[in-house]
C-alpha atoms as a PDB file:
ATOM      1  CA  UNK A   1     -50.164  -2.075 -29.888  1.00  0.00           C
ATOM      2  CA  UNK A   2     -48.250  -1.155 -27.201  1.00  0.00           C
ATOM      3  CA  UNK A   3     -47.815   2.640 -26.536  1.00  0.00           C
ATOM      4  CA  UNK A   4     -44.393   4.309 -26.781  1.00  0.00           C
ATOM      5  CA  UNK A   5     -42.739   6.545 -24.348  1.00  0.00           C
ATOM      6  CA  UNK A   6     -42.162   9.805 -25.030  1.00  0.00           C
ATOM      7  CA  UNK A   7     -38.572  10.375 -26.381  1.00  0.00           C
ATOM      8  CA  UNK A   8     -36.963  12.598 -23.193  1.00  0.00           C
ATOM      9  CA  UNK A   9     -38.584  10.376 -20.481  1.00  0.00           C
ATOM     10  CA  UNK A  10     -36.285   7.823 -19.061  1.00  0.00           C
ATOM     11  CA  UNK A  11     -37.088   4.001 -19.121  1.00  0.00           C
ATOM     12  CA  UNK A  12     -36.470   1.259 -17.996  1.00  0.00           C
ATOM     13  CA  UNK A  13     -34.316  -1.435 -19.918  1.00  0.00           C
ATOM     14  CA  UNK A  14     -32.942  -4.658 -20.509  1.00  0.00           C
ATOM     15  CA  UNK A  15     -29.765  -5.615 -23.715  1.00  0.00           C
ATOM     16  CA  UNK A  16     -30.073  -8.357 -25.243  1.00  0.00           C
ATOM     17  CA  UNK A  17     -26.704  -8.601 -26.294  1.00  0.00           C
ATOM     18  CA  UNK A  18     -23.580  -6.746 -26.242  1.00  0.00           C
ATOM     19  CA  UNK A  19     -24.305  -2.939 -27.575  1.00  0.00           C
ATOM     20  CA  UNK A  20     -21.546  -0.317 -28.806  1.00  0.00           C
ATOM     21  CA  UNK A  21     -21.621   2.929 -29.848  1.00  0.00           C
ATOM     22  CA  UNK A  22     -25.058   4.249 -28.154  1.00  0.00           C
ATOM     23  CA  UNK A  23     -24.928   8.151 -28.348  1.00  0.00           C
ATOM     24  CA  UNK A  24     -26.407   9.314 -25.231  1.00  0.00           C
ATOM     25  CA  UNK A  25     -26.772  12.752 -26.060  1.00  0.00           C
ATOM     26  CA  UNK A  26     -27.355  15.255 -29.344  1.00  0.00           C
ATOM     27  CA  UNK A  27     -24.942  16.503 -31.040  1.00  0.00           C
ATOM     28  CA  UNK A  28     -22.131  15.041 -33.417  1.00  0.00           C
ATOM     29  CA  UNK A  29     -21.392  11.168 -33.893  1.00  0.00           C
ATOM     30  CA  UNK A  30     -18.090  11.178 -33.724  1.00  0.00           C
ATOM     31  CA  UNK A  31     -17.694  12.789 -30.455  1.00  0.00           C
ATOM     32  CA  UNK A  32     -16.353   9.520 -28.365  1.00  0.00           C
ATOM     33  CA  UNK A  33     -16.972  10.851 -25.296  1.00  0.00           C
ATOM     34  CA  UNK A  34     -20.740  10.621 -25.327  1.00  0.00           C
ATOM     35  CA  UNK A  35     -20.985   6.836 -26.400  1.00  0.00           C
ATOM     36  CA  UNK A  36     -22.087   4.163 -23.985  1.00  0.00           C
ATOM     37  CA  UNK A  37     -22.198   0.738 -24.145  1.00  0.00           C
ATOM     38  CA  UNK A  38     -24.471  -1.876 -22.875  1.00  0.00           C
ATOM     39  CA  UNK A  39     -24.157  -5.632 -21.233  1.00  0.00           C
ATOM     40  CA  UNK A  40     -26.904  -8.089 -22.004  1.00  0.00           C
ATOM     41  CA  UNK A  41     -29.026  -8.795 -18.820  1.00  0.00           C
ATOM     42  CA  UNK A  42     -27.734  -5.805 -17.148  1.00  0.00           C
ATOM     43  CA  UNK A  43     -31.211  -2.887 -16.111  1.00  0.00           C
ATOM     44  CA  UNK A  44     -30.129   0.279 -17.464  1.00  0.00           C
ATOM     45  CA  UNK A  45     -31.900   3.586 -17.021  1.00  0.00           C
ATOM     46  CA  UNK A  46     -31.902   5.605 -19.788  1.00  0.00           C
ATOM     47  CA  UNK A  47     -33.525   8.282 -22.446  1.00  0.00           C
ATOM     48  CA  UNK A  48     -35.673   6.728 -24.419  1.00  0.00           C
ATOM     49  CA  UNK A  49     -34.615   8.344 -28.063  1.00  0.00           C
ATOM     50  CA  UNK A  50     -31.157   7.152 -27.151  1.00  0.00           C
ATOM     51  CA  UNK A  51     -32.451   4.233 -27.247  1.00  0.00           C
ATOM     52  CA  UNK A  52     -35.389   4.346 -29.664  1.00  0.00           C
ATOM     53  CA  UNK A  53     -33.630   2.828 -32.781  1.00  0.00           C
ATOM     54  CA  UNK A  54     -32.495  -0.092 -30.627  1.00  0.00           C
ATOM     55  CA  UNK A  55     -35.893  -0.871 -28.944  1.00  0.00           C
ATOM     56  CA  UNK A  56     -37.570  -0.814 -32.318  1.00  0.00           C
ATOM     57  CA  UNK A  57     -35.080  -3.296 -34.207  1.00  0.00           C
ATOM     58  CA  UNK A  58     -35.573  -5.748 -30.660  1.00  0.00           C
ATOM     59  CA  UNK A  59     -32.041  -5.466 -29.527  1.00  0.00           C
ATOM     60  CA  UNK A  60     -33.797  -3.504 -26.455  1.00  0.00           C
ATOM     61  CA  UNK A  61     -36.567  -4.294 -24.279  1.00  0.00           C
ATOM     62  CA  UNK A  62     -38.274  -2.024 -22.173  1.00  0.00           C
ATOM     63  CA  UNK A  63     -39.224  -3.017 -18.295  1.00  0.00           C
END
């Protein structure tokens, strides 16, 4: 098993496809102006529970 970062470090990541609607910060969902989105291929740098949901369902890999 591979261990799992803790979730407000930053990582290191890859999409795998074309992403929508990643809420970068707390607070509500509906608030547009945190949402990011996310090319396949492209490295982002990011915190990890942002991204958490993603990584798990493979969607995400980690660098």
């Amino acid at each position: 098993m591979v261990p799992e970062p803790l979730l407000d470090t930053f990582v290191l990541c890859r999409s795998k496809e074309y992403l929508t609607g990643i809420q970068l910060e707390d607070g509500p969902v509906d608030d547009r102006s945190k949402l990011f989105e996310m090319e396949p291929g492209v490295l982002y740098f990011i915190c990890y529970k942002s991204i958490k949901a993603l990584v798990e369902s493979g969607k995400i890999d980690l660098l």
